[in-house]
C-alpha atoms as a PDB file:
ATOM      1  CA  UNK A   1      11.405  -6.851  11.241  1.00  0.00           C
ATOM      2  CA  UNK A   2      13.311  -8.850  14.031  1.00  0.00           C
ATOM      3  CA  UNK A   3      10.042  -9.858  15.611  1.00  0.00           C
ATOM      4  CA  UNK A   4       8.529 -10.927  11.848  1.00  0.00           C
ATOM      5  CA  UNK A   5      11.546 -13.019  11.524  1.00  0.00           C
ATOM      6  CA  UNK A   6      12.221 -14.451  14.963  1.00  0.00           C
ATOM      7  CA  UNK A   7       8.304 -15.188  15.012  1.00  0.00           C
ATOM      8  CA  UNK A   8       8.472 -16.731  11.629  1.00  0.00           C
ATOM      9  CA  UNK A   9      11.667 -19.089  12.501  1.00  0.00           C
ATOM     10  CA  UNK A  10      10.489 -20.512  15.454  1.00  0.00           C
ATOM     11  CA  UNK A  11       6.792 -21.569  13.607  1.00  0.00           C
ATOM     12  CA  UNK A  12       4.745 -18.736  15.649  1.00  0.00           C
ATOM     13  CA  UNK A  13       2.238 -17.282  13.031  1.00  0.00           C
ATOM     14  CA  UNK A  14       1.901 -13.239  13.344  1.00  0.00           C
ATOM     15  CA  UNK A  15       0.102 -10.433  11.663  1.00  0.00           C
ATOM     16  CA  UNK A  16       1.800  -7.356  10.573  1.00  0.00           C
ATOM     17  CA  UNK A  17      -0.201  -4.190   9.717  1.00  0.00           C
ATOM     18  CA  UNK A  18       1.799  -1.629   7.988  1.00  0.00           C
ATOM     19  CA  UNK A  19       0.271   1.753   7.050  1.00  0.00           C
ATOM     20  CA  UNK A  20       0.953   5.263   7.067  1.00  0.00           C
ATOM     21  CA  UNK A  21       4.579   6.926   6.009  1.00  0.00           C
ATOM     22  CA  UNK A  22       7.913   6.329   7.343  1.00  0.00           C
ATOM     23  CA  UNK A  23       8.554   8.645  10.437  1.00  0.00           C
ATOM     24  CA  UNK A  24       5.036   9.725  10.625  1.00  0.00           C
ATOM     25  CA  UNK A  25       2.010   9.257  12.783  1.00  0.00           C
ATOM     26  CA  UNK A  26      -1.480   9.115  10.572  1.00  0.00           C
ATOM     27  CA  UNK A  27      -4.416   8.863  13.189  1.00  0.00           C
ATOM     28  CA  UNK A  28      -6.784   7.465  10.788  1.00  0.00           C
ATOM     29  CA  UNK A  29      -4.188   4.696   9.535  1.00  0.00           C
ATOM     30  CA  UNK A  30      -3.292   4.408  13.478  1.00  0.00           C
ATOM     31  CA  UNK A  31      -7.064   3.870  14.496  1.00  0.00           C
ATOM     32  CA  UNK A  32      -7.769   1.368  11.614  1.00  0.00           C
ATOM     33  CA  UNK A  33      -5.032  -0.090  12.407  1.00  0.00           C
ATOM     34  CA  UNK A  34      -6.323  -0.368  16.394  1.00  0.00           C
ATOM     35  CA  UNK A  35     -10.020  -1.567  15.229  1.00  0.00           C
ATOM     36  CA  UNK A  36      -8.574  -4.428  13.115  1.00  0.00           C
ATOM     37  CA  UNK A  37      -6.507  -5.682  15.574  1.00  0.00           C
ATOM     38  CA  UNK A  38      -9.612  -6.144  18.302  1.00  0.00           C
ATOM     39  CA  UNK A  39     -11.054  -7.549  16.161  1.00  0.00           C
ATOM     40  CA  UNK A  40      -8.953  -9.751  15.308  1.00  0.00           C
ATOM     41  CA  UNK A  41      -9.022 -10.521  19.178  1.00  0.00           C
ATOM     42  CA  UNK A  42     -12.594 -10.617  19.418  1.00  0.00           C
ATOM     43  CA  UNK A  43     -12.426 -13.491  16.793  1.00  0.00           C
ATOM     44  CA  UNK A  44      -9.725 -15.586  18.706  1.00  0.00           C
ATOM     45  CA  UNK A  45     -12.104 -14.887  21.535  1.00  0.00           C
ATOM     46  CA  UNK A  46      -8.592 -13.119  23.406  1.00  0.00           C
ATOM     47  CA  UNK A  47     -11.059 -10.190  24.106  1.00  0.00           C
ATOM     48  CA  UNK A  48     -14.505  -9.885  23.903  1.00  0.00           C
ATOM     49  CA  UNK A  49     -15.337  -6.365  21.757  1.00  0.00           C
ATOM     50  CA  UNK A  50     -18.335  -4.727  20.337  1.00  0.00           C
ATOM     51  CA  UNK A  51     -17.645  -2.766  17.759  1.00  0.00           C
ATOM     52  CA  UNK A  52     -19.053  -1.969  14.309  1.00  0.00           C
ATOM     53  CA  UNK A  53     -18.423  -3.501  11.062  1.00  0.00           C
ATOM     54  CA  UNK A  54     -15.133  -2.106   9.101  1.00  0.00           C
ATOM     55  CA  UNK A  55     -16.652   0.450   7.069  1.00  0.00           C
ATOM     56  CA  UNK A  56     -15.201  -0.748   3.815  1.00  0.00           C
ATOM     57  CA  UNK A  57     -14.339  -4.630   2.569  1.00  0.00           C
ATOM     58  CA  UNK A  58     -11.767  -6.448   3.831  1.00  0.00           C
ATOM     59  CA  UNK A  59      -9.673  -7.396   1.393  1.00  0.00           C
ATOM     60  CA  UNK A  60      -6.487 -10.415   2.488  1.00  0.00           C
ATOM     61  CA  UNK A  61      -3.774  -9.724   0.577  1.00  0.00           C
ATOM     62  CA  UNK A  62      -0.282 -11.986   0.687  1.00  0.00           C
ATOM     63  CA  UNK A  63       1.335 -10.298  -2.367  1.00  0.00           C
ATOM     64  CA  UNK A  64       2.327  -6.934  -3.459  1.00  0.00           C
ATOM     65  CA  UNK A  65       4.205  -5.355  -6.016  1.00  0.00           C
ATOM     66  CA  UNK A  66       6.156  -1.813  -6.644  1.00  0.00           C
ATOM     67  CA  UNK A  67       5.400  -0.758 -10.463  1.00  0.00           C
ATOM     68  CA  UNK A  68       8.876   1.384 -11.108  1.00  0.00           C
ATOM     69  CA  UNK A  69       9.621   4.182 -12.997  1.00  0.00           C
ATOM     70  CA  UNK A  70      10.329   3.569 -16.202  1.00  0.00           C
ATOM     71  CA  UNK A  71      12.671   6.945 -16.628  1.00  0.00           C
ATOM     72  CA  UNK A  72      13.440   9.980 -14.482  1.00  0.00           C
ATOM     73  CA  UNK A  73      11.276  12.895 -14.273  1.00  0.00           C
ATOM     74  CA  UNK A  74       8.515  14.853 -12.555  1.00  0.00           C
ATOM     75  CA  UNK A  75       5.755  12.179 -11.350  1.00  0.00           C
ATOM     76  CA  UNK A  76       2.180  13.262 -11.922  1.00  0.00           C
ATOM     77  CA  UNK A  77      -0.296  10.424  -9.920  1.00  0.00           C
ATOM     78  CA  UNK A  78      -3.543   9.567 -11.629  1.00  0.00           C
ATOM     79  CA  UNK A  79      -4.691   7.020  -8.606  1.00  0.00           C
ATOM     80  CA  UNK A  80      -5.461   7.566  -4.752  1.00  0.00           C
ATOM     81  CA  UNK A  81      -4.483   5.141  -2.260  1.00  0.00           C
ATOM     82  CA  UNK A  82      -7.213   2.421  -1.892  1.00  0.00           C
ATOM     83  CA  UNK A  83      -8.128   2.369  -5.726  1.00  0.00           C
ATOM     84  CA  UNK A  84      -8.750  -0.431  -7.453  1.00  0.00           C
ATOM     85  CA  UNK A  85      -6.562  -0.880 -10.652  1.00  0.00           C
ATOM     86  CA  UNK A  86      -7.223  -3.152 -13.928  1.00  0.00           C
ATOM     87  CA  UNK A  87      -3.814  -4.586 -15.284  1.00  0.00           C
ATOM     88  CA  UNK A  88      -2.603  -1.876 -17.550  1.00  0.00           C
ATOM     89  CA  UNK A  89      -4.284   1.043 -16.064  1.00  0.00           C
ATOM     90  CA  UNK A  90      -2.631   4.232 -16.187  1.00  0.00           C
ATOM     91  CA  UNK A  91      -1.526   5.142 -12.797  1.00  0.00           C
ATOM     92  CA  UNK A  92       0.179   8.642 -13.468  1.00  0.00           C
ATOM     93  CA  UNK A  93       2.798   9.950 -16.395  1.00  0.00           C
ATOM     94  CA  UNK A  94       6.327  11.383 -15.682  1.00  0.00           C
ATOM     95  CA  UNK A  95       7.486  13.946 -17.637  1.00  0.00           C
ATOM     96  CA  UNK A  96      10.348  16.312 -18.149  1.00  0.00           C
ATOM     97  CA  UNK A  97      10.600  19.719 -16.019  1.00  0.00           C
ATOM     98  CA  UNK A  98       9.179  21.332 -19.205  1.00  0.00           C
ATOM     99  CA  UNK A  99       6.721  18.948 -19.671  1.00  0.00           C
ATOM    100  CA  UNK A 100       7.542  18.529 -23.216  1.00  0.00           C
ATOM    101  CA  UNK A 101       7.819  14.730 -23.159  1.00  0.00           C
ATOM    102  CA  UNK A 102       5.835  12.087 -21.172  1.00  0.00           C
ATOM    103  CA  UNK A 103       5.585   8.693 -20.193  1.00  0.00           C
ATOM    104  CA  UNK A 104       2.677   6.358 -19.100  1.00  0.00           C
ATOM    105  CA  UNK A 105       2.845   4.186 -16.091  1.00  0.00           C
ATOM    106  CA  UNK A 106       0.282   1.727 -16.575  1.00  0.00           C
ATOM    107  CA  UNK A 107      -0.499  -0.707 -13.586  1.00  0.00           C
ATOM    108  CA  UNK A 108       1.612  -4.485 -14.508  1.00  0.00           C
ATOM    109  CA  UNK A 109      -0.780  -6.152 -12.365  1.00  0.00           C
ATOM    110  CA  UNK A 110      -4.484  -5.778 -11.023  1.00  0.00           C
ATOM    111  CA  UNK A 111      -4.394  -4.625  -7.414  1.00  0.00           C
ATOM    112  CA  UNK A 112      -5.467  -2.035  -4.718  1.00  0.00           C
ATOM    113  CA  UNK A 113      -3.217   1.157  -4.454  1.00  0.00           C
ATOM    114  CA  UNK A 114      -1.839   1.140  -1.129  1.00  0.00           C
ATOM    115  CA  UNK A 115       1.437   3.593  -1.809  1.00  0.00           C
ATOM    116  CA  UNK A 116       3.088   5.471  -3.650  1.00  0.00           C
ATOM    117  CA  UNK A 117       5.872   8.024  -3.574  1.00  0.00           C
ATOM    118  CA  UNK A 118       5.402  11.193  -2.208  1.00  0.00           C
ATOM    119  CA  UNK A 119       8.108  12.792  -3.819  1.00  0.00           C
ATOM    120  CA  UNK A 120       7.201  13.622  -7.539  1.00  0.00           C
ATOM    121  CA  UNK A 121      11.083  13.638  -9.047  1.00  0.00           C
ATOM    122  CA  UNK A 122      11.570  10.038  -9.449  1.00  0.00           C
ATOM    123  CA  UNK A 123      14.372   8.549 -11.215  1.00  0.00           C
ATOM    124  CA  UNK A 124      14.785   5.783 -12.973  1.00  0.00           C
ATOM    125  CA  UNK A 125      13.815   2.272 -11.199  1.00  0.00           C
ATOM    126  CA  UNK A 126      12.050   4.144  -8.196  1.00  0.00           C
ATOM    127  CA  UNK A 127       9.257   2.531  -6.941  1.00  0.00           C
ATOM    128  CA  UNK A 128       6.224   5.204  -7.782  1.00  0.00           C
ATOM    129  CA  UNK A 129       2.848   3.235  -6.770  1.00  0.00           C
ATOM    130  CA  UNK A 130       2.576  -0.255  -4.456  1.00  0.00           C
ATOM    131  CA  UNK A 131       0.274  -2.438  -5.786  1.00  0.00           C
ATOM    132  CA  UNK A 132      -1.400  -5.022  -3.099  1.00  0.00           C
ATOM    133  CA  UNK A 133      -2.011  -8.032  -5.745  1.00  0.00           C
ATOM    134  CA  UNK A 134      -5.868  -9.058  -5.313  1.00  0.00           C
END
């Protein structure tokens, strides 16, 4: 973004939370979202909050990784968003429309599911699941 980058050249630190799809508004993702950044506050002492423990572990993440389609096809997913995934872990299987042939996508790194595709024809070099790298 032009803020990340402007913030980013001039030495101001920032946190980005990205979350939900493209064009969309996802209440829960929005609210999480919300929380995290008061707290966030809270801790910088910018604004004094009580609220309750994030219901699941925080987990700081500075890397992630698309694992592509290997060919085109129809993508079936094997993984929900927020899964952990051991390095070579099948994360779904594209086939052809008749479902004759199929490939395996297997996880290239270990990581927490936080996308993938939501359409299921994929081609060739599409990104199918985001991986955050943990």
């Amino acid at each position: 973004t032009v803020l990340a980058s402007s913030s980013y050249k001039k030495g101001i630190p920032i946190l980005l939370y990205e979350a939900g799809e493209a064009l969309r508004f996802d209440p829960q993702a929005i609210q999480i979202g919300v929380d995290g950044i008061l707290r966030v506050m809270d801790y910088l002492e910018m604004y004094p909050l009580a609220c309750a423990a994030p219901e699941v572990e925080t987990v700081e993440v500075f890397e992630t990784k698309w694992v592509r389609a290997s060919r085109s096809g129809i993508f079936h997913l094997s993984v929900k968003l927020g899964d952990r995934v051991e390095k070579k872990q099948l994360l779904g299987i594209i086939t052809d429309a008749f479902g004759e042939t199929s490939t395996k996508v297997r996880a290239s790194e270990t990581g927490i599911a936080i996308g993938h595709t939501q359409n299921p024809l994929v081609n060739q070099g599409d990104g199918v699941v985001h991986l955050a790298l943990i």
